[in-house]
C-alpha atoms as a PDB file:
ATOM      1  CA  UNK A   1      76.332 132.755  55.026  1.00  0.00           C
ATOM      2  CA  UNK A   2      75.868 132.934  58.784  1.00  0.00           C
ATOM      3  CA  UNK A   3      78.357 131.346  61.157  1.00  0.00           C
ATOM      4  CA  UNK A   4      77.113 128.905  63.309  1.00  0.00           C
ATOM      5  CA  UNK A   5      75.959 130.284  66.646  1.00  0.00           C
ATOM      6  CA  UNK A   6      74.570 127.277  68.740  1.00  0.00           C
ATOM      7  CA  UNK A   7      73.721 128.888  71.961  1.00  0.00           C
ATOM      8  CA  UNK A   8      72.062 131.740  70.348  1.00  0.00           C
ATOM      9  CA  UNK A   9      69.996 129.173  67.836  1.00  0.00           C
ATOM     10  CA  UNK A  10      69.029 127.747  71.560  1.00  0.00           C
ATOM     11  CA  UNK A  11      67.283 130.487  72.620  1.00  0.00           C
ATOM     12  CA  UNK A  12      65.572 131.636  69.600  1.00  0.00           C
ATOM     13  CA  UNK A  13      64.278 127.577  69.806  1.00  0.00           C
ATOM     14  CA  UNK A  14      63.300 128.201  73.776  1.00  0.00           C
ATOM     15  CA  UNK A  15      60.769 131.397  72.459  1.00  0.00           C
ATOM     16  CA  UNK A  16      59.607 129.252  69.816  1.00  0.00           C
ATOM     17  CA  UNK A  17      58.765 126.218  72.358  1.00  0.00           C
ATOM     18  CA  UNK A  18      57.326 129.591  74.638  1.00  0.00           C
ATOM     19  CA  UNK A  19      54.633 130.645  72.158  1.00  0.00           C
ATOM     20  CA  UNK A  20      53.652 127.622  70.223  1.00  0.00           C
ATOM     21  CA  UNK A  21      51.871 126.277  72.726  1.00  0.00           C
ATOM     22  CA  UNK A  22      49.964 129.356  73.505  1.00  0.00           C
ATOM     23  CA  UNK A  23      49.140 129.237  69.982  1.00  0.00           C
ATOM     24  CA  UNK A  24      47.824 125.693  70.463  1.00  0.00           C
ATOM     25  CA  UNK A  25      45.612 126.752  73.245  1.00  0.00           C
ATOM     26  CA  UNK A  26      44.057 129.289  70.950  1.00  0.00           C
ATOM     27  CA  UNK A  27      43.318 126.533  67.872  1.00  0.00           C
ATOM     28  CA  UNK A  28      42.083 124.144  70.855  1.00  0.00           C
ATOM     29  CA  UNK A  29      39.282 126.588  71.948  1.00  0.00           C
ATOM     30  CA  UNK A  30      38.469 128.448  68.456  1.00  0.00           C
ATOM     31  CA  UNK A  31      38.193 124.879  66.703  1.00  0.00           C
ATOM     32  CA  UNK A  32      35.067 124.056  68.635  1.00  0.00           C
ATOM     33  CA  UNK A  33      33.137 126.811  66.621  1.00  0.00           C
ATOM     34  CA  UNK A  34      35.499 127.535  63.420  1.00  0.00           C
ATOM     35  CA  UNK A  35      36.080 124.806  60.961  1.00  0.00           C
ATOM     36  CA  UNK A  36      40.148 123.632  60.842  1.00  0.00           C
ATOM     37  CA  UNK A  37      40.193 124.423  57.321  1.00  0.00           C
ATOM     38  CA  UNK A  38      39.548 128.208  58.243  1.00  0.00           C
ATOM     39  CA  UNK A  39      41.504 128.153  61.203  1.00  0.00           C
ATOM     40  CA  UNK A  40      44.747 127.594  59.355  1.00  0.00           C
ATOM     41  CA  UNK A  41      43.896 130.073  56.520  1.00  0.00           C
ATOM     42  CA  UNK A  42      43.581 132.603  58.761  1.00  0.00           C
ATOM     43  CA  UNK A  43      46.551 131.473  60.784  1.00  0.00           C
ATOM     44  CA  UNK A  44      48.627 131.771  57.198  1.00  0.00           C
ATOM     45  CA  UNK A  45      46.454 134.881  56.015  1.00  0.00           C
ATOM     46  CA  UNK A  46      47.471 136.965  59.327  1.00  0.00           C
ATOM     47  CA  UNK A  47      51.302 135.559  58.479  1.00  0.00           C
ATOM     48  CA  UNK A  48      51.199 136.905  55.063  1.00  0.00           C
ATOM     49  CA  UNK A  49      49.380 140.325  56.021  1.00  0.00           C
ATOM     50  CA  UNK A  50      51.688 141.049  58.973  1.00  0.00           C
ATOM     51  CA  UNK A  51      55.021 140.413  57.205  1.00  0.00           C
ATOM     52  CA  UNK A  52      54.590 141.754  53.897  1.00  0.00           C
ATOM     53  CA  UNK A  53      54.065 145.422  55.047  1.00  0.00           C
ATOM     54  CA  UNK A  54      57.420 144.674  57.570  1.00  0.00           C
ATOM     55  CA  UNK A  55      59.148 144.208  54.836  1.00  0.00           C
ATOM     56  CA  UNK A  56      58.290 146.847  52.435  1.00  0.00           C
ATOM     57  CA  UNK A  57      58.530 149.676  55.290  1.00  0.00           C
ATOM     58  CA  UNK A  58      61.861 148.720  55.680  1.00  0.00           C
ATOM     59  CA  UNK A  59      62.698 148.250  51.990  1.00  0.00           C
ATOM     60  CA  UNK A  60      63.801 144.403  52.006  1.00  0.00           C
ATOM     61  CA  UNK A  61      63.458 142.835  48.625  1.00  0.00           C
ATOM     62  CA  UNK A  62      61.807 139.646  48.410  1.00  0.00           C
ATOM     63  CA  UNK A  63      63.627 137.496  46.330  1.00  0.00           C
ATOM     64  CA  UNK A  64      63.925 133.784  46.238  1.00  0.00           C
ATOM     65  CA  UNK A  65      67.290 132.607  46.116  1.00  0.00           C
ATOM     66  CA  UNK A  66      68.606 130.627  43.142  1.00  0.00           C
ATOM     67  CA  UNK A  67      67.806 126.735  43.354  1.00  0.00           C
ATOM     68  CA  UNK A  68      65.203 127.447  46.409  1.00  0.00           C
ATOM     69  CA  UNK A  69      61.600 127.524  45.049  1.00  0.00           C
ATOM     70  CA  UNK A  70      60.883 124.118  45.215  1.00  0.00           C
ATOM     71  CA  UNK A  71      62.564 124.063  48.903  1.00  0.00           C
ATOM     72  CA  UNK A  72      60.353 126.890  49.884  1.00  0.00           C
ATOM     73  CA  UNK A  73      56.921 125.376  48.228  1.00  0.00           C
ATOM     74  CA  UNK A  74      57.907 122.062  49.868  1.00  0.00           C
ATOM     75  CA  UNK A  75      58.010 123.802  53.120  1.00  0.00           C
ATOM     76  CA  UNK A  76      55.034 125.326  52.522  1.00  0.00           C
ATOM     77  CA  UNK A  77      53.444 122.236  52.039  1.00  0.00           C
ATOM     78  CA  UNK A  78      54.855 120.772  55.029  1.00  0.00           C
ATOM     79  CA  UNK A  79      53.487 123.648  57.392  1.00  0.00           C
ATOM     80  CA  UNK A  80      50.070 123.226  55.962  1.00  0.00           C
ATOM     81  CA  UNK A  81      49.862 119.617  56.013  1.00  0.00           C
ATOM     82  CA  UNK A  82      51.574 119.623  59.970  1.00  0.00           C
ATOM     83  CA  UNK A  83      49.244 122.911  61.083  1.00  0.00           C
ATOM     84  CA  UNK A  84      45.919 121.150  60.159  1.00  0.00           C
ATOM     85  CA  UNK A  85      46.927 117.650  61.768  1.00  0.00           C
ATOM     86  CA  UNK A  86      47.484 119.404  64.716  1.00  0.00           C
ATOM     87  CA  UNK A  87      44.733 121.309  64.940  1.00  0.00           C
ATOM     88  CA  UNK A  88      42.622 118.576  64.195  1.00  0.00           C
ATOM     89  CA  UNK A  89      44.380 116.739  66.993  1.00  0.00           C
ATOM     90  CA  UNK A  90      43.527 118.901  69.314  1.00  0.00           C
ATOM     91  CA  UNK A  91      39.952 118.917  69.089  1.00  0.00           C
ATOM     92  CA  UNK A  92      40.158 115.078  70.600  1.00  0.00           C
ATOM     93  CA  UNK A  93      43.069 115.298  72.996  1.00  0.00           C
ATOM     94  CA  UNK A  94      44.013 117.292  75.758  1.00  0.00           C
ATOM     95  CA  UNK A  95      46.866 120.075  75.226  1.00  0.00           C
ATOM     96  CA  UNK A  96      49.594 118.486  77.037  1.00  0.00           C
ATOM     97  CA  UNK A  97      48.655 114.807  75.439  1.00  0.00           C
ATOM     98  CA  UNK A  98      48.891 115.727  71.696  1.00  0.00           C
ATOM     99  CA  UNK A  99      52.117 117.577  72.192  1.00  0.00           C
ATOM    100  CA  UNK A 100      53.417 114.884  73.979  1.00  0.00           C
ATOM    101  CA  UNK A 101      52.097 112.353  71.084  1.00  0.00           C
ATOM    102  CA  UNK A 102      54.194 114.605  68.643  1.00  0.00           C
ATOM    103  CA  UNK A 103      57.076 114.570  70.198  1.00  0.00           C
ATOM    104  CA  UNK A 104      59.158 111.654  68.965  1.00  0.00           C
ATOM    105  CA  UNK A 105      59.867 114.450  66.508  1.00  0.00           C
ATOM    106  CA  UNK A 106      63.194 115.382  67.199  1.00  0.00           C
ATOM    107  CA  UNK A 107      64.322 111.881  67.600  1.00  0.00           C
ATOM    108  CA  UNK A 108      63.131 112.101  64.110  1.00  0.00           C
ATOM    109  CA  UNK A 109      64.489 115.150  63.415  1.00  0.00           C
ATOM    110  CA  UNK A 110      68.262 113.512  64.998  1.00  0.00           C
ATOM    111  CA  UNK A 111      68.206 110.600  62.846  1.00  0.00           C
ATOM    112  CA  UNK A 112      67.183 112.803  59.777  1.00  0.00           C
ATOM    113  CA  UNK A 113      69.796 115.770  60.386  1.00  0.00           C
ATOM    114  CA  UNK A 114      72.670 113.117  60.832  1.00  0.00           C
ATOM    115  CA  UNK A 115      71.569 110.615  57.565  1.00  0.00           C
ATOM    116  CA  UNK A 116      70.023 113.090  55.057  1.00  0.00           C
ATOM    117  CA  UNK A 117      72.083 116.693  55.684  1.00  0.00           C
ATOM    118  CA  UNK A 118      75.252 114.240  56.953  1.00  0.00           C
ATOM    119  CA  UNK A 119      75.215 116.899  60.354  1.00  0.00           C
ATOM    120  CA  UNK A 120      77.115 115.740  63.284  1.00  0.00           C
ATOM    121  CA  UNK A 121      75.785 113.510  66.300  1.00  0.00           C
ATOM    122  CA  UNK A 122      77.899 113.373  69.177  1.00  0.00           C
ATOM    123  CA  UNK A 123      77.714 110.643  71.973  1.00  0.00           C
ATOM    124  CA  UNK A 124      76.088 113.329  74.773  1.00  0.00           C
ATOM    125  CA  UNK A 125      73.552 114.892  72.341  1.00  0.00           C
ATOM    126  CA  UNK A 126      72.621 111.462  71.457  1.00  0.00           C
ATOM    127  CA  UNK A 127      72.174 110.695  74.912  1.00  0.00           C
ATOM    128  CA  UNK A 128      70.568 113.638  75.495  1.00  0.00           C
ATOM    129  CA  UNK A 129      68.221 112.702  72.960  1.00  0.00           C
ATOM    130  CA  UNK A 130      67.294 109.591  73.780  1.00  0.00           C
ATOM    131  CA  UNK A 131      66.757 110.025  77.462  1.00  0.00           C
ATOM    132  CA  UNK A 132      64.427 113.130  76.363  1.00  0.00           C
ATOM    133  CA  UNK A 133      63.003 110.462  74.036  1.00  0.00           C
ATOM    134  CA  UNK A 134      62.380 108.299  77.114  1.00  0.00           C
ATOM    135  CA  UNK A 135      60.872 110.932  79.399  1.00  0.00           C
ATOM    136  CA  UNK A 136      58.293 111.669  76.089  1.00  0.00           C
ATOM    137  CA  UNK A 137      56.937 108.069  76.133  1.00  0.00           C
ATOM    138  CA  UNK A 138      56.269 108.530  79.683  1.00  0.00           C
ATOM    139  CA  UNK A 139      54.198 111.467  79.387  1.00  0.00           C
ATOM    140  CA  UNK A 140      52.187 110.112  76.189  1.00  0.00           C
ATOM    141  CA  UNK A 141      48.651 108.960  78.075  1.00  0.00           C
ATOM    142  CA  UNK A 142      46.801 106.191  76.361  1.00  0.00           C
ATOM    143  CA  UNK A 143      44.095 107.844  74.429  1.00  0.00           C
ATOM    144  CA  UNK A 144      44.112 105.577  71.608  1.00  0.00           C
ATOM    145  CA  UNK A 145      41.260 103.236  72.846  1.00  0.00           C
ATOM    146  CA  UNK A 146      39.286 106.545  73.633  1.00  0.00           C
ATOM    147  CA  UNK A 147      39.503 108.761  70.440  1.00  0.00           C
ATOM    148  CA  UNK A 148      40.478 105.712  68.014  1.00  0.00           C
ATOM    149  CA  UNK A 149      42.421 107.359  64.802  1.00  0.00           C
ATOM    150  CA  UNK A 150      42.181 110.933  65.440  1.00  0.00           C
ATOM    151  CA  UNK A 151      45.274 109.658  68.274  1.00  0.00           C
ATOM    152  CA  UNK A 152      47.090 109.266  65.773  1.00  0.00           C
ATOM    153  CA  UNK A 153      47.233 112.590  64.419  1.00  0.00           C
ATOM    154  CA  UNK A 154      50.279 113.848  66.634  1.00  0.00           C
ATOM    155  CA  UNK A 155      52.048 111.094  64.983  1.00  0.00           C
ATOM    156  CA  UNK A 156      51.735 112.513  61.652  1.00  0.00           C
ATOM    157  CA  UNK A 157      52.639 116.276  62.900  1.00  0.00           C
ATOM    158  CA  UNK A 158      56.019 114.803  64.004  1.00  0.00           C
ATOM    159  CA  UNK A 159      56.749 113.337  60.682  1.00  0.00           C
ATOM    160  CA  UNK A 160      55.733 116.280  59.015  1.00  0.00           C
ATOM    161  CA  UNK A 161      57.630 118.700  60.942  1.00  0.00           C
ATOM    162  CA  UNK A 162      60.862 116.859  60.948  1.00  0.00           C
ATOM    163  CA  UNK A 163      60.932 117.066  57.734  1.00  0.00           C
ATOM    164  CA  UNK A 164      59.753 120.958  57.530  1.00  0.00           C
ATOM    165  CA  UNK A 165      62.673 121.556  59.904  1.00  0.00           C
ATOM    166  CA  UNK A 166      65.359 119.748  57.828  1.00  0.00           C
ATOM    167  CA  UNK A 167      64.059 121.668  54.651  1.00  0.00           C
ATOM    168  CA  UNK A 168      63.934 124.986  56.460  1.00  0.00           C
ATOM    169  CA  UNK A 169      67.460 124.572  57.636  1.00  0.00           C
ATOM    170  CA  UNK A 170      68.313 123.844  54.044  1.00  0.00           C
ATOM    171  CA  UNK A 171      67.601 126.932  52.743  1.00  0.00           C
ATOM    172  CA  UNK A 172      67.653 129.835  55.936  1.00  0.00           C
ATOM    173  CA  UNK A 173      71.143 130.689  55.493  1.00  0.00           C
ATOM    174  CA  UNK A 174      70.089 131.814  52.172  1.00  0.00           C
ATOM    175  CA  UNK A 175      67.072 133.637  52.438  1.00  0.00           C
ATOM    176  CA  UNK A 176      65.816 136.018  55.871  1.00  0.00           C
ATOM    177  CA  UNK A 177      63.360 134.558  58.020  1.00  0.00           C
ATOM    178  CA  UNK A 178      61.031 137.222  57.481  1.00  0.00           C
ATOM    179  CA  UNK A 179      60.985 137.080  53.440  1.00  0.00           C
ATOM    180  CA  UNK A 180      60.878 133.322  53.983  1.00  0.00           C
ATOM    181  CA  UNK A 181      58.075 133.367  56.675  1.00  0.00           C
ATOM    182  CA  UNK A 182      56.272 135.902  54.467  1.00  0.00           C
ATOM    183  CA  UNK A 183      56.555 133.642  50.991  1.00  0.00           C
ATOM    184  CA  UNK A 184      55.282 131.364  52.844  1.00  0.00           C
ATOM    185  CA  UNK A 185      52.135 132.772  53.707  1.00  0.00           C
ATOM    186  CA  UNK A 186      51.173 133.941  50.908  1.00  0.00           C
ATOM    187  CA  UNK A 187      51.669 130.690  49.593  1.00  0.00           C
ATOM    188  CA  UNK A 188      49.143 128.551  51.712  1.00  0.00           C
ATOM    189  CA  UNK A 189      46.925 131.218  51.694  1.00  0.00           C
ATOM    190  CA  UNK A 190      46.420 130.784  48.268  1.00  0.00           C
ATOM    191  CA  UNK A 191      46.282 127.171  48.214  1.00  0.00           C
ATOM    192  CA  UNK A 192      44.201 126.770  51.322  1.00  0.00           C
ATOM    193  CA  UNK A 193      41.678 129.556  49.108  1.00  0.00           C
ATOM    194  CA  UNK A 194      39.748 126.709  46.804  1.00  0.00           C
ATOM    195  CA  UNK A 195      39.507 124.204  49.787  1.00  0.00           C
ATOM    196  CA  UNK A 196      37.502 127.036  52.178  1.00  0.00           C
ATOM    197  CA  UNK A 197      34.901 127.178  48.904  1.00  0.00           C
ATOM    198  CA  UNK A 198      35.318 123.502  48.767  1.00  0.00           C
ATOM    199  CA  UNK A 199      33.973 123.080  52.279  1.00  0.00           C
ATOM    200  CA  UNK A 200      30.671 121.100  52.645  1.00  0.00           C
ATOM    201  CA  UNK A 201      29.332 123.937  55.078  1.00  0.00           C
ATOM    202  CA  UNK A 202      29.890 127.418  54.961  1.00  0.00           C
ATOM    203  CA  UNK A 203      32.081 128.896  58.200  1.00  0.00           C
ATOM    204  CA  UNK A 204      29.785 131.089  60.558  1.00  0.00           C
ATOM    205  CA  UNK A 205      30.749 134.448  60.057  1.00  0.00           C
ATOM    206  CA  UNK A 206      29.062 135.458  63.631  1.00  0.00           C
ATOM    207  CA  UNK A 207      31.598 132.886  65.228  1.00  0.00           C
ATOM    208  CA  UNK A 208      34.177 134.649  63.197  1.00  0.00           C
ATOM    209  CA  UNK A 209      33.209 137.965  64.240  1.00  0.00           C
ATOM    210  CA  UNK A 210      32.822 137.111  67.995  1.00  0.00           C
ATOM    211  CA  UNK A 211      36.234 135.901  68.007  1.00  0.00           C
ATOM    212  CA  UNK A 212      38.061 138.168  65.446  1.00  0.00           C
ATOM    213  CA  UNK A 213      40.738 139.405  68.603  1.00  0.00           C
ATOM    214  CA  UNK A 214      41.710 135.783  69.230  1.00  0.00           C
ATOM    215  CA  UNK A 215      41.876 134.962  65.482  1.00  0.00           C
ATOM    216  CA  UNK A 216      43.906 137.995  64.930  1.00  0.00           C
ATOM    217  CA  UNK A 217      46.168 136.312  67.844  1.00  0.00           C
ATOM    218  CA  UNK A 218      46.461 133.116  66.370  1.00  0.00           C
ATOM    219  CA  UNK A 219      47.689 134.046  63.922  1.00  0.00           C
ATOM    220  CA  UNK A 220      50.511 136.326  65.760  1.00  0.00           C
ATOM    221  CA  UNK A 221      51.885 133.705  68.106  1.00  0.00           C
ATOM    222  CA  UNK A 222      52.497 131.321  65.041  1.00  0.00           C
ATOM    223  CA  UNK A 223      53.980 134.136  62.392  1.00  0.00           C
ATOM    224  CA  UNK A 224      56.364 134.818  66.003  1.00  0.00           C
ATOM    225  CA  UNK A 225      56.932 131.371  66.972  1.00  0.00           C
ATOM    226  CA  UNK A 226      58.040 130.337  63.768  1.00  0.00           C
ATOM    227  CA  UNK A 227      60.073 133.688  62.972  1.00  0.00           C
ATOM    228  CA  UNK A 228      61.879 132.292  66.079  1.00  0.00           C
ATOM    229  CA  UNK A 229      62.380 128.998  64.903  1.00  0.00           C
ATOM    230  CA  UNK A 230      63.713 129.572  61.403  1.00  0.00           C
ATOM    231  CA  UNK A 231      65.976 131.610  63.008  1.00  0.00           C
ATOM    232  CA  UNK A 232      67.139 129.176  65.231  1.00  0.00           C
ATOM    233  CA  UNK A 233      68.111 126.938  62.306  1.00  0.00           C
ATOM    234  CA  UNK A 234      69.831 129.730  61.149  1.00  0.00           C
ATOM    235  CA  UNK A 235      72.324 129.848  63.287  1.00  0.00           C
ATOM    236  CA  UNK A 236      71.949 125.779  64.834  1.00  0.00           C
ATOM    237  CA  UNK A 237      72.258 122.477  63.430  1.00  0.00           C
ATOM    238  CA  UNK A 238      68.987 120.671  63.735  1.00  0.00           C
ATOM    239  CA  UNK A 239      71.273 117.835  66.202  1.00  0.00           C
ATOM    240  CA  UNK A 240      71.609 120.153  68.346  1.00  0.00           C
ATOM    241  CA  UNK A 241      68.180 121.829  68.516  1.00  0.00           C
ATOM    242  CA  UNK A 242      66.132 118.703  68.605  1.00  0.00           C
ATOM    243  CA  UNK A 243      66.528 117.861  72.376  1.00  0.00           C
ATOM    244  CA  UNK A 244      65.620 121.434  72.975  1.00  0.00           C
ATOM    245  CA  UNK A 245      62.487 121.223  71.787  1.00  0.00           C
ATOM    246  CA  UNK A 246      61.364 118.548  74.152  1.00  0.00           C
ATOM    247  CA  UNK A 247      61.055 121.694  76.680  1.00  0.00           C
ATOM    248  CA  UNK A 248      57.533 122.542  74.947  1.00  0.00           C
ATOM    249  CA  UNK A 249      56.101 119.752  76.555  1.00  0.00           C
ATOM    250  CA  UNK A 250      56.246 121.332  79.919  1.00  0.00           C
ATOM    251  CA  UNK A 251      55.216 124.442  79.040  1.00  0.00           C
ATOM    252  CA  UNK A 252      52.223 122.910  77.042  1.00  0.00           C
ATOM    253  CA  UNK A 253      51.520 121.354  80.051  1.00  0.00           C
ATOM    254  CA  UNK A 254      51.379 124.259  82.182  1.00  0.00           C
ATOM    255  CA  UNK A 255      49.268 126.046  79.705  1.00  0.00           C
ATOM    256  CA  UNK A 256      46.545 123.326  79.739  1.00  0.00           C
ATOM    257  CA  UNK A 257      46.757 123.126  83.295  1.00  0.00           C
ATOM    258  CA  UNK A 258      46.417 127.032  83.153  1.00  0.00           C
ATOM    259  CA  UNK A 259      43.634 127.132  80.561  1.00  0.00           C
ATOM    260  CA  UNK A 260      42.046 124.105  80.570  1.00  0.00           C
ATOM    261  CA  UNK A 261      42.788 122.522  84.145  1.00  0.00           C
ATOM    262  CA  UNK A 262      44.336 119.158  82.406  1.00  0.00           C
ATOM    263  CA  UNK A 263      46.741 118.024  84.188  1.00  0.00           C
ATOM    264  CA  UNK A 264      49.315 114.850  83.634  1.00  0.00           C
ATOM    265  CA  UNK A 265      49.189 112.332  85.905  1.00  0.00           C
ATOM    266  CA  UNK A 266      52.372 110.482  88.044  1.00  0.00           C
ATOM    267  CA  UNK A 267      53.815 108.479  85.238  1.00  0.00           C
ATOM    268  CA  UNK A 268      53.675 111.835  82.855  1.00  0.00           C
ATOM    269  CA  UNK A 269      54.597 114.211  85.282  1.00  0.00           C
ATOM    270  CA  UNK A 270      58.164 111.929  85.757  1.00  0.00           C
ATOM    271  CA  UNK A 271      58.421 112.251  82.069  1.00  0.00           C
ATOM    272  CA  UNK A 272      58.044 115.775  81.824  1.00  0.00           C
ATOM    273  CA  UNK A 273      61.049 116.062  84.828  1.00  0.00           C
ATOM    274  CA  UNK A 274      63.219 113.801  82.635  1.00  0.00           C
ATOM    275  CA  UNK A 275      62.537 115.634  79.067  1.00  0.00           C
ATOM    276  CA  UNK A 276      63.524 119.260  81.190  1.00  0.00           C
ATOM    277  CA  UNK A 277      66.246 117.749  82.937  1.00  0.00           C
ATOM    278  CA  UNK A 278      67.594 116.643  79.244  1.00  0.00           C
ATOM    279  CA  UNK A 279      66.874 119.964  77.496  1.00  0.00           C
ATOM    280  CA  UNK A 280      68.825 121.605  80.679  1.00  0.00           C
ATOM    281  CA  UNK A 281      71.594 119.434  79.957  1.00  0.00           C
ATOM    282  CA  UNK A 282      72.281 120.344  76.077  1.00  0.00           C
ATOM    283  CA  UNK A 283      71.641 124.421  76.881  1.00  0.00           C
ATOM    284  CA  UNK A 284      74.600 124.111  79.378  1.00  0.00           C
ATOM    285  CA  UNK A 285      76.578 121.703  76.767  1.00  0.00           C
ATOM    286  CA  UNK A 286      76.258 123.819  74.162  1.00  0.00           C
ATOM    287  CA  UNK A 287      77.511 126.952  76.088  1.00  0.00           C
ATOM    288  CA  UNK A 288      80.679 124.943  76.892  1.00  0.00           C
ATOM    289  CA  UNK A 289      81.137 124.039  73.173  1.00  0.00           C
ATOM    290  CA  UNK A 290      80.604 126.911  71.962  1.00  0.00           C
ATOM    291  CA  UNK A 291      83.517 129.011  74.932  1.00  0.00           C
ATOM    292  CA  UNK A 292      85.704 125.565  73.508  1.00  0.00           C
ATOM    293  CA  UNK A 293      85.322 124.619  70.623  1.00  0.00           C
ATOM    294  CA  UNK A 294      88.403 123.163  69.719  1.00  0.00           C
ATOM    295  CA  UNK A 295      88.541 120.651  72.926  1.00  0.00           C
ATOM    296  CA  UNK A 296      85.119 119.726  72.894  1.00  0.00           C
ATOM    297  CA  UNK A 297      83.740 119.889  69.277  1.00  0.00           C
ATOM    298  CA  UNK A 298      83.704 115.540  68.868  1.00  0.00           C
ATOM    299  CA  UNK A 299      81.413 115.715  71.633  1.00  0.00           C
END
C-alpha cells in the first residue's frame, strides 16, 4: 500500500485541473455536430484502446483486486453518468459558467471524505475550503432564468463526481491507475454500446470523419487527466485535494476566454481571485505538513 504523499497527490491534481478543461473545450465544440451519447463512447472507447496495449507491452496483469468489482463498476457508473451531464451542460452554458456551477464539489467531496471514509478535516483546510467555496458562488453567473433545467446539470456533475472520487480513493491503493483507468473503459464502452443503437437518429459519420483528430484528442486529454487524478488519490486524502481542485475554474476560464472569447464578469472575476488565492494557500500548507509532520499534523 502506498504511503501517503500529499504534496505529490497535489500536483498530479494541478495536471488533472490543467487538461480537463481543455478536454471540456473539445466536448463544447464537437457536441454541436456529434450527439453526447457518441461523444462519451468515444471518449471511453479511445480510454480503453490507448491503455490496454500500455499495458500488455509492458506485461502488467490486469487483475481486479479481491472485494473491488463492485467498487470499480460503481465507478464506472459514476464517470458515465458525470461525463454525459457535463457534456450536456455545456452545450447551454459557457465554459467557465458550468465549471463554476460544478464546483460546490469538493465542498461535497470535504463533507463526504470526513463522514463516509472518517478522513481527517483540520481547522485551515476547512477554511480553506470554505473560502474557496465562497469565491465559487461568486463566479456562478445566473443562467438559470436563461437555459431553465439544463442549469442545473453542473449540479448533478458535482454530486456525481464526489462520489466517483471517494470510490476511486477507496480502491487506488489497491489496483494501478492504468489497469483501473483501462477496466474502466472497457466497461462503459460496452454499456454505452446498446444506447448508440438505441439513439432516435443515427450519428453523421461525415461529422465524425471531419473531426476524427479532435475526437481522437478527446479522448486523450480525459484518459490523461484522469490517469492524473487517480493518482492523486493515490497518494492524497480527498480533504486535502478538494480545495485544490477549485484551481480549474481559472484555468477553465482562461480557456473559454482563449477559445471561445467568454469572459467572467466583476463579481466572477473576484471569485476566481479568491478560489486561487485558497488553492495557493493549501499547496504551501501541505508542503509544510508534509517537511513536519509531527508538529503540524492536527492542523
Amino acid at each position: 500500500m502506498a504511503q501517503d504523499r500529499p504534496f505529490l497527490g497535489i500536483l498530479l491534481m494541478l495536471g488533472f485541473c490543467c487538461l480537463a478543461p481543455l478536454g471540456d473545450s473539445l466536448a463544447k465544440v464537437l457536441g454541436e455536430t456529434i450527439p453526447i451519447p457518441m461523444l462519451v463512447f468515444i471518449r471511453f472507447a479511445v480510454q480503453a484502446a490507448v491503455l490496454f496495449p500500455l499495458i500488455w507491452a509492458v506485461g502488467q496483469p490486469v487483475r481486479l483486486p479481491s472485494g473491488t468489482a463492485k467498487l470499480i463498476l460503481l465507478r464506472t457508473v459514476l464517470h458515465i453518468i458525470g461525463i454525459g451531464c457535463m457534456f450536456s451542460a455545456l452545450q447551454y452554458l459557457p465554459l467557465a459558467d458550468a465549471i463554476a456551477i460544478a464546483f460546490v464539489m469538493p465542498f461535497i467531496m470535504l463533507l463526504l471524505g470526513h463522514y463516509i471514509l472518517g478522513e481527517e478535516v483540520g481547522r485551515h483546510r476547512l477554511i480553506a475550503c470554505a473560502v474557496g467555496f465562497v469565491g465559487t458562488l461568486l463566479v456562478i453567473q445566473p443562467n438559470f432564468a436563461e437555459v431553465g433545467l439544463p442549469a442545473l446539470l453542473p449540479l448533478v456533475v458535482a454530486v456525481v463526481f464526489a462520489l466517483f472520487m471517494l470510490v476511486t480513493r477507496k480502491i487506488a491503493k489497491t489496483i494501478g491507475a492504468v489497469p483501473l483507468q483501462a477496466i474502466s473503459g472497457l466497461q462503459a464502452s460496452l454499456m454505452l454500446l446498446p444506447v448508440l443503437f438505441l439513439m432516435p437518429q443515427a450519428p453523421d459519420i461525415t461529422a465524425i470523419r471531419g473531426d476524427i483528430w479532435l475526437l481522437l484528442a478527446l479522448g486523450l486529454l480525459g484518459t490523461l487527466a484522469h490517469l492524473l487524478m487517480t493518482w492523486s488519490l493515490r497518494f492524497a486524502p480527498s480533504a486535502t485535494l478538494a480545495p485544490m481542485q477549485y484551481l480549474e475554474i481559472p484555468i477553465g476560464t482562461l480557456i473559454g476566454w482563449w477559445v471561445f472569447q467568454d469572459l467572467p464578469n466583476g463579481l466572477a472575476a473576484l471569485g476566481i481571485v479568491i478560489t486561487m488565492a485558497s488553492g495557493l494557500y493549501i499547496i504551501l500548507r501541505e508542503r509544510r505538513l508534509s517537511q513536519h509532520p509531527k508538529s503540524t499534523a492536527a492542523t
